[in-house]
PDB file of N, CA and C in Angstrom:
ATOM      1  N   UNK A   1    -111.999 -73.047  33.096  1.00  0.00           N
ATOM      2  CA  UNK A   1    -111.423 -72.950  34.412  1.00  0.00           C
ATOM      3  C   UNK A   1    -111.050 -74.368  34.869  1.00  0.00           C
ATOM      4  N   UNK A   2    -109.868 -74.668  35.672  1.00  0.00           N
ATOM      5  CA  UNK A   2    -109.457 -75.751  36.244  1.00  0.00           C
ATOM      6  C   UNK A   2    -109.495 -75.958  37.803  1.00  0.00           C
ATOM      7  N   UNK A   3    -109.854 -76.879  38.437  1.00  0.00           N
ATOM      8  CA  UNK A   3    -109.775 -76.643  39.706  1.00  0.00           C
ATOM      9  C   UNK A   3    -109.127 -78.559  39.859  1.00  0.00           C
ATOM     10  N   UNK A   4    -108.883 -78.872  41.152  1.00  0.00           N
ATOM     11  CA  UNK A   4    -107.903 -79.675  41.674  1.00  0.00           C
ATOM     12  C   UNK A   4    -109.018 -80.583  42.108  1.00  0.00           C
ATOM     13  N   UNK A   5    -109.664 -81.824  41.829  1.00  0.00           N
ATOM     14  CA  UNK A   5    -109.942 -82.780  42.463  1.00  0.00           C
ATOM     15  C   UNK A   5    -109.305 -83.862  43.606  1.00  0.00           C
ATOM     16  N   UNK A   6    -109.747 -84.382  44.450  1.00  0.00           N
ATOM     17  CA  UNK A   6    -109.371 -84.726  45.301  1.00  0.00           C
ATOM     18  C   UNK A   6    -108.953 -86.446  44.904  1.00  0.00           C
ATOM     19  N   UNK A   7    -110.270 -86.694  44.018  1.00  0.00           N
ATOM     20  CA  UNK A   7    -110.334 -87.976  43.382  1.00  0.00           C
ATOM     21  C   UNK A   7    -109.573 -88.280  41.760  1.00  0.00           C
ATOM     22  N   UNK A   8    -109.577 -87.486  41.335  1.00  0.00           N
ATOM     23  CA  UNK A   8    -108.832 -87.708  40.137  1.00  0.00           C
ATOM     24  C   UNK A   8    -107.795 -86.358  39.516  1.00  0.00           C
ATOM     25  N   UNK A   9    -107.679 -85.439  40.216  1.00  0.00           N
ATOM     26  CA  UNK A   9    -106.481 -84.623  40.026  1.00  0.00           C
ATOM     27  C   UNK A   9    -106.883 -83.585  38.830  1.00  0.00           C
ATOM     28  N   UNK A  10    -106.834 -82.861  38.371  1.00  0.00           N
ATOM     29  CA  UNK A  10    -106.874 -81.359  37.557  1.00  0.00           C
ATOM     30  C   UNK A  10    -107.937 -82.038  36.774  1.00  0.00           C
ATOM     31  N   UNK A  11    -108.790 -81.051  36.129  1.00  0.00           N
ATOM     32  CA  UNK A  11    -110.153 -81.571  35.870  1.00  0.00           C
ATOM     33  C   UNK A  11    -110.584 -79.532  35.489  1.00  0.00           C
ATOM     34  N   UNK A  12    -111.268 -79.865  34.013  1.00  0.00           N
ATOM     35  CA  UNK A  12    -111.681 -78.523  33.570  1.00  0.00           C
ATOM     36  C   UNK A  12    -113.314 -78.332  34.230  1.00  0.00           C
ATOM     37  N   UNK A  13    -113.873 -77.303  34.973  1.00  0.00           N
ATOM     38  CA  UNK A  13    -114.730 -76.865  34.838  1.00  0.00           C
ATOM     39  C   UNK A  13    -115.034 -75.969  34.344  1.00  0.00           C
ATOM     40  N   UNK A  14    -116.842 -76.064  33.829  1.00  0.00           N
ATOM     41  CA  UNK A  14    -117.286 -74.684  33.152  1.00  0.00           C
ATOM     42  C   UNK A  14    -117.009 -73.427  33.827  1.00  0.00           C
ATOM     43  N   UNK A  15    -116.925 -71.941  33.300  1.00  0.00           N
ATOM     44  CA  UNK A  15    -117.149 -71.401  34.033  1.00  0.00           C
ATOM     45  C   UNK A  15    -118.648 -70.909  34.530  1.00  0.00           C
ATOM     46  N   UNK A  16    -118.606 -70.006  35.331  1.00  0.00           N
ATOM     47  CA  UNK A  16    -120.001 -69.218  35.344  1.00  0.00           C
ATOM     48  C   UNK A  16    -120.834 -68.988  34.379  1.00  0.00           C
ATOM     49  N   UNK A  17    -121.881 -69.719  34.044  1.00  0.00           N
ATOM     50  CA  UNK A  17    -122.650 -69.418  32.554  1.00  0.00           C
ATOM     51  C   UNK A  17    -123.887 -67.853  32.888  1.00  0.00           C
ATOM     52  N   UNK A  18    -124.296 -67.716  33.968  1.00  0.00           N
ATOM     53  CA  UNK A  18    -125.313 -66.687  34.238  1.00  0.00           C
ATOM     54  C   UNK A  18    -124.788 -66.073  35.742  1.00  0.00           C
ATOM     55  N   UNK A  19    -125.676 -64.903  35.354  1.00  0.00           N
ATOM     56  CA  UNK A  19    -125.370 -63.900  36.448  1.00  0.00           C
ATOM     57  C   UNK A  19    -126.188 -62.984  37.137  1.00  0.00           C
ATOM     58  N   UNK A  20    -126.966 -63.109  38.417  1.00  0.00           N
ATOM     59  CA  UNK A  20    -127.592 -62.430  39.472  1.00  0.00           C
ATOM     60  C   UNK A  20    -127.714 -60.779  39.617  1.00  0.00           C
ATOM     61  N   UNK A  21    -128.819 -60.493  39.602  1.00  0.00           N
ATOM     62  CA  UNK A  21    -128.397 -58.748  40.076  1.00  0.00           C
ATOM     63  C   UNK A  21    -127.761 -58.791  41.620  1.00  0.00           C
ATOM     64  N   UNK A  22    -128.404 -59.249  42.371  1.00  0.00           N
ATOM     65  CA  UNK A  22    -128.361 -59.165  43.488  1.00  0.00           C
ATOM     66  C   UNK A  22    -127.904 -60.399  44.555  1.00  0.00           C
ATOM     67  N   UNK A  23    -127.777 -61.441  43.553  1.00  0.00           N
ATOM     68  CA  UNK A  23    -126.527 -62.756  44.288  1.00  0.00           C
ATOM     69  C   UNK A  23    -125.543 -62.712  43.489  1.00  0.00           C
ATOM     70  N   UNK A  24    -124.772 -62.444  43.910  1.00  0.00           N
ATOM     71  CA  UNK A  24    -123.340 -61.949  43.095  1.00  0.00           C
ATOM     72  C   UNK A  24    -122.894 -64.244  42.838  1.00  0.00           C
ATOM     73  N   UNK A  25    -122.566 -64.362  41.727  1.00  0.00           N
ATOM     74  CA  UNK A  25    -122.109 -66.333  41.546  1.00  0.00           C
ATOM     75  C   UNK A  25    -120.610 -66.163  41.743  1.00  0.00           C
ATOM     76  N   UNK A  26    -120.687 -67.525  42.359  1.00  0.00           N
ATOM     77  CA  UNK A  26    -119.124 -67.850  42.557  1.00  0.00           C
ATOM     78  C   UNK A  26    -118.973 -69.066  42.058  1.00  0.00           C
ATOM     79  N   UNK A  27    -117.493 -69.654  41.645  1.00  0.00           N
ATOM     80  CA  UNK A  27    -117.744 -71.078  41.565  1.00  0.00           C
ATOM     81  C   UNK A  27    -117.383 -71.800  43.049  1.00  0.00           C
ATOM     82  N   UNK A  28    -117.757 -73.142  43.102  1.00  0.00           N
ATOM     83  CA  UNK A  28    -117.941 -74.168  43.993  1.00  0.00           C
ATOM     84  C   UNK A  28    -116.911 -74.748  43.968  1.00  0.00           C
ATOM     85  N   UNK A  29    -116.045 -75.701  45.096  1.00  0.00           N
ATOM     86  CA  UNK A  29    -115.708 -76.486  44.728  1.00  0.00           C
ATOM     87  C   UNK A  29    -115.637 -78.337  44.028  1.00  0.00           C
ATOM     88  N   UNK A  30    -114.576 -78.084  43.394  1.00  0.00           N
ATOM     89  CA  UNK A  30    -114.231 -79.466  42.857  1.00  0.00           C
ATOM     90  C   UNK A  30    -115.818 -80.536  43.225  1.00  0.00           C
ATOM     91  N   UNK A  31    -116.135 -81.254  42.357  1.00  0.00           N
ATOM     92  CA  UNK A  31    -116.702 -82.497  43.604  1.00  0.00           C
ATOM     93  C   UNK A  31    -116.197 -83.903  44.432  1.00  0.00           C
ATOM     94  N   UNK A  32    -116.800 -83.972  44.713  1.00  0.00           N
ATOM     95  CA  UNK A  32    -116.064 -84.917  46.079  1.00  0.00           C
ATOM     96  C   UNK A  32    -116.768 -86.135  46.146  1.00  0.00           C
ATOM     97  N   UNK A  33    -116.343 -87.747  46.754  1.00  0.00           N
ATOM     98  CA  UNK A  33    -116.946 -88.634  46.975  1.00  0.00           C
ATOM     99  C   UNK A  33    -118.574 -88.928  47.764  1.00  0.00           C
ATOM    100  N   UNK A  34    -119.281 -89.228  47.223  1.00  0.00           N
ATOM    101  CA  UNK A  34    -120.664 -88.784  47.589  1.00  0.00           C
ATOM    102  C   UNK A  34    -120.303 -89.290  49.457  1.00  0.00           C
ATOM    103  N   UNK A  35    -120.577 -88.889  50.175  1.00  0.00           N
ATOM    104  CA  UNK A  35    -120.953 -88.539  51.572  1.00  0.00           C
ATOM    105  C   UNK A  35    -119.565 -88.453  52.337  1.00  0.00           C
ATOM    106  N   UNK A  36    -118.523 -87.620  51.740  1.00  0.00           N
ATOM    107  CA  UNK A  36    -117.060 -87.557  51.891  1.00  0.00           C
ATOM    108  C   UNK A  36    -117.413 -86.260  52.919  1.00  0.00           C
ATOM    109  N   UNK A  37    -118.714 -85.694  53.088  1.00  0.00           N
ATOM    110  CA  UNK A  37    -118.901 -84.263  53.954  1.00  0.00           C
ATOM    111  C   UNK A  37    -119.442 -84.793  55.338  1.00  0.00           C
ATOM    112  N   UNK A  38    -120.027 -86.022  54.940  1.00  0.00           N
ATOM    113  CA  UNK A  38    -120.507 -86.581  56.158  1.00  0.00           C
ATOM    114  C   UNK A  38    -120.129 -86.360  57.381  1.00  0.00           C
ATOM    115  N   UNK A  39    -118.783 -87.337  57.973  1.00  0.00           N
ATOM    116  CA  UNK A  39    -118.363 -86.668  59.192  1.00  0.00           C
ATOM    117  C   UNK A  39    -118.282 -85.141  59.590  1.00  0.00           C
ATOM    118  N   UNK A  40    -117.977 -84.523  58.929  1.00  0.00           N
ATOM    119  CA  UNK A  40    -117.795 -83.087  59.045  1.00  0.00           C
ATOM    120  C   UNK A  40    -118.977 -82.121  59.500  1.00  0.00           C
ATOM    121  N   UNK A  41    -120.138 -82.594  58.405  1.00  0.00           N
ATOM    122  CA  UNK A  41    -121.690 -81.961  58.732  1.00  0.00           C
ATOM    123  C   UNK A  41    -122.381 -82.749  59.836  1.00  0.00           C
ATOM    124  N   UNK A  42    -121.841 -83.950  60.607  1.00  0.00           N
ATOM    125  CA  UNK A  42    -122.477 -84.167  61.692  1.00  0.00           C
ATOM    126  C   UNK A  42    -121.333 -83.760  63.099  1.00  0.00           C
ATOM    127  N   UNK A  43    -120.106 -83.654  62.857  1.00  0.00           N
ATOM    128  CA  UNK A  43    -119.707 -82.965  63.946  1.00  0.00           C
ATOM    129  C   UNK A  43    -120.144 -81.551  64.035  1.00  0.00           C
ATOM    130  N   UNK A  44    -120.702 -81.261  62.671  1.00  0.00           N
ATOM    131  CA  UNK A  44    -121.167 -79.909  63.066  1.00  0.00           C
ATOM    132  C   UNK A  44    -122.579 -79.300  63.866  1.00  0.00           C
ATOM    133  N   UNK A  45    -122.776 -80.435  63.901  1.00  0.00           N
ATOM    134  CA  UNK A  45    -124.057 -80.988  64.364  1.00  0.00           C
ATOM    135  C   UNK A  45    -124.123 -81.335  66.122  1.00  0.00           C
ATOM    136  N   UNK A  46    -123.050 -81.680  65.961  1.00  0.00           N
ATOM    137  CA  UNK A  46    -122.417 -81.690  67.831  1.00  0.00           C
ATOM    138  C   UNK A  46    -122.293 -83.482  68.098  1.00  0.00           C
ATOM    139  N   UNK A  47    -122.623 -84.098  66.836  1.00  0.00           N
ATOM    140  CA  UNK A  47    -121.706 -85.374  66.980  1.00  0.00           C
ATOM    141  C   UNK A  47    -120.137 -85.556  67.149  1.00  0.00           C
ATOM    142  N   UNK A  48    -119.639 -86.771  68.295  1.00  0.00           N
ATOM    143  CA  UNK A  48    -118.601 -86.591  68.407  1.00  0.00           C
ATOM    144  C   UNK A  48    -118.362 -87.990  67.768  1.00  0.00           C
ATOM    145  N   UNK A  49    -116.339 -88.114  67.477  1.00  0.00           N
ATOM    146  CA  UNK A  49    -116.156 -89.020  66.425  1.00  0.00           C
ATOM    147  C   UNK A  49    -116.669 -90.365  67.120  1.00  0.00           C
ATOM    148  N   UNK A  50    -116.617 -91.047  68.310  1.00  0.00           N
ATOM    149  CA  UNK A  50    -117.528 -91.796  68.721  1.00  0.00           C
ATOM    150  C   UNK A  50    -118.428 -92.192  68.008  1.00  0.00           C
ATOM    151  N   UNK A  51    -119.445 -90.914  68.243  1.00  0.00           N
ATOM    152  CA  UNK A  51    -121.076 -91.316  67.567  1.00  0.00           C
ATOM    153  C   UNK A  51    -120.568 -92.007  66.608  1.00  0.00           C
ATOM    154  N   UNK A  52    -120.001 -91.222  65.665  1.00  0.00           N
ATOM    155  CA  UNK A  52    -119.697 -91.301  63.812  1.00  0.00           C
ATOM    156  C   UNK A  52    -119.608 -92.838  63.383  1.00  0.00           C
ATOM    157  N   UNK A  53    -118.622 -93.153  64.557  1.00  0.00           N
ATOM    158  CA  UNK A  53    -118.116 -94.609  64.198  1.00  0.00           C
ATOM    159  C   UNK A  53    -119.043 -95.494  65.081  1.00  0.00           C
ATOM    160  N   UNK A  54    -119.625 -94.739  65.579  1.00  0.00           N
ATOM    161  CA  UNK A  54    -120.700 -96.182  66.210  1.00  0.00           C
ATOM    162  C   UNK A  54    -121.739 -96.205  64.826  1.00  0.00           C
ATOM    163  N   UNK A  55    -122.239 -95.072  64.667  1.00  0.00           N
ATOM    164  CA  UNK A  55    -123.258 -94.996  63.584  1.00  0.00           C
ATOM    165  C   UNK A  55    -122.360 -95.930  62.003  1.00  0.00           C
ATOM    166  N   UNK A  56    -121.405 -95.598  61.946  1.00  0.00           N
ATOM    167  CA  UNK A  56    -120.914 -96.050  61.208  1.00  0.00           C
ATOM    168  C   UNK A  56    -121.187 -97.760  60.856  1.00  0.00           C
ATOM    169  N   UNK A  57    -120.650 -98.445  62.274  1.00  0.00           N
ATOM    170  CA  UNK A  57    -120.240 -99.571  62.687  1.00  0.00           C
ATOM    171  C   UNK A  57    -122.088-100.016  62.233  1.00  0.00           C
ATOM    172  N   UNK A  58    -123.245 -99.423  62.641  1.00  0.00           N
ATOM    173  CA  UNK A  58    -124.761 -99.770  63.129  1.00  0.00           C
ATOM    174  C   UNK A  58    -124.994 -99.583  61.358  1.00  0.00           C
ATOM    175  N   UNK A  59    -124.093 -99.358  60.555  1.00  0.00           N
ATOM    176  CA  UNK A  59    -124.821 -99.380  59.077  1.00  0.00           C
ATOM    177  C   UNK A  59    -125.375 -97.581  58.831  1.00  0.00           C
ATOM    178  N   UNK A  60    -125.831 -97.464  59.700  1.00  0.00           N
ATOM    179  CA  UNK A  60    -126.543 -96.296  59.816  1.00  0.00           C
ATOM    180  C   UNK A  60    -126.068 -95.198  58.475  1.00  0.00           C
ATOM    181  N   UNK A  61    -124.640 -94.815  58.405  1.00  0.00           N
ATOM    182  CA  UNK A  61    -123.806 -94.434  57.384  1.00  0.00           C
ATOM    183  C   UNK A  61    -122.737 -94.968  56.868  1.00  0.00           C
ATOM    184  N   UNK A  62    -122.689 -94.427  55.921  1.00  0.00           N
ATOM    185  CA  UNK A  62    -121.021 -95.033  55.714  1.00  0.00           C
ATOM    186  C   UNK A  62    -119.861 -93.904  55.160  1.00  0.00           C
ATOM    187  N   UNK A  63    -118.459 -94.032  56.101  1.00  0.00           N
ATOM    188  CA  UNK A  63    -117.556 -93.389  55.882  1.00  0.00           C
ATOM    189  C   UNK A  63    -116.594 -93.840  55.773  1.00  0.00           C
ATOM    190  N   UNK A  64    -116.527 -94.765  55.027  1.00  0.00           N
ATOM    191  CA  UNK A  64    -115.035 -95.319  54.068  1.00  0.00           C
ATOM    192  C   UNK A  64    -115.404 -96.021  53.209  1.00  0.00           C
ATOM    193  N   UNK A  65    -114.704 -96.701  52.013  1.00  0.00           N
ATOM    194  CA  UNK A  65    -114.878 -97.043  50.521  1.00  0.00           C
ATOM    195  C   UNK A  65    -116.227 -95.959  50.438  1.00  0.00           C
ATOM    196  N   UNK A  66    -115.808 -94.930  49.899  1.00  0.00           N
ATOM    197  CA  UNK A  66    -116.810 -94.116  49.578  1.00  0.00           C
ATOM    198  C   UNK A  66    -117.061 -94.303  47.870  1.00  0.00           C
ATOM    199  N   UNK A  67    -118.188 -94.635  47.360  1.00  0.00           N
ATOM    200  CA  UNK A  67    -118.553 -94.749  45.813  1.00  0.00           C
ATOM    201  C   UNK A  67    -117.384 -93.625  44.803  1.00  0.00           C
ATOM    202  N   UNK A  68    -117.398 -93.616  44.030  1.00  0.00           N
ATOM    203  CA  UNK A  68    -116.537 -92.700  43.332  1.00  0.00           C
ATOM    204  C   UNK A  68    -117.668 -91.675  43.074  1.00  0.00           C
ATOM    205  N   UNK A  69    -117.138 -90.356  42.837  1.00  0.00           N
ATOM    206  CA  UNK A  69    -118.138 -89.193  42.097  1.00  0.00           C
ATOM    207  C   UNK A  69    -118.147 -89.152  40.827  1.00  0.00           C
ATOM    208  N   UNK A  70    -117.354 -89.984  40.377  1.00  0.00           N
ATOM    209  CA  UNK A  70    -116.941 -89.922  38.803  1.00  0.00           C
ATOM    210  C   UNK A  70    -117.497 -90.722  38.417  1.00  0.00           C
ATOM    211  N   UNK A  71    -118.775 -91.386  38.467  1.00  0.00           N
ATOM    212  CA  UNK A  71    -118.920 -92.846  38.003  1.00  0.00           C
ATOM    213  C   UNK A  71    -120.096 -92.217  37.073  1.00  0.00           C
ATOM    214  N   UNK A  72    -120.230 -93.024  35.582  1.00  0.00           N
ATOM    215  CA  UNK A  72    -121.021 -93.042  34.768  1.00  0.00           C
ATOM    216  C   UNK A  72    -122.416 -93.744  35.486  1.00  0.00           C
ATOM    217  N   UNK A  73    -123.182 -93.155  35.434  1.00  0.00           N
ATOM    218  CA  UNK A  73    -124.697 -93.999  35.887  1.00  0.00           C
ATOM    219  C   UNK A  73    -125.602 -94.228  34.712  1.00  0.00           C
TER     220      UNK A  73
END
C-alpha cells in the first residue's frame, strides 16, 4: 500500500499484518514531523494561538524546524 507523505512524498507502507474479532484495523496515516500535531492537540485543548507562540517563544515547545521523521537513529 502507498500513502502520500507530507515530508518526503509517496512512500510504500505495509499493509495490515493482523486482525481483531471485535476491533475491526484500519491503516493510519502517513507519519509526520515529530510534534507537527502539537499546535492542533493543544488548541484542542482550548489553547489559543497566542498561548502556542508564547509557549513557543518560553522554550516550553517547539513548532518550527521540526526534526525530520525520517531520520536514522
Amino acid at each position: 500500500m502507498s500513502q502520500r507523505s507530507e515530508e518526503v512524498g509517496e512512500v510504500v507502507m505495509p499493509g495490515i499484518a493482523i486482525g481483531l474479532t471485535r476491533t475491526p484495523a484500519r491503516l493510519g496515516a502517513a507519519v509526520r514531523r515529530p510534534g507537527a500535531d502539537g499546535p492542533a492537540v493543544l488548541a484542542g485543548r482550548g489553547y489559543t494561538d497566542t498561548d502556542i507562540e508564547e509557549l513557543a517563544r518560553g522554550w516550553v515547545l517547539q513548532t518550527a524546524a521540526l526534526p525530520s521523521g525520517w531520520d536514522d537513529f
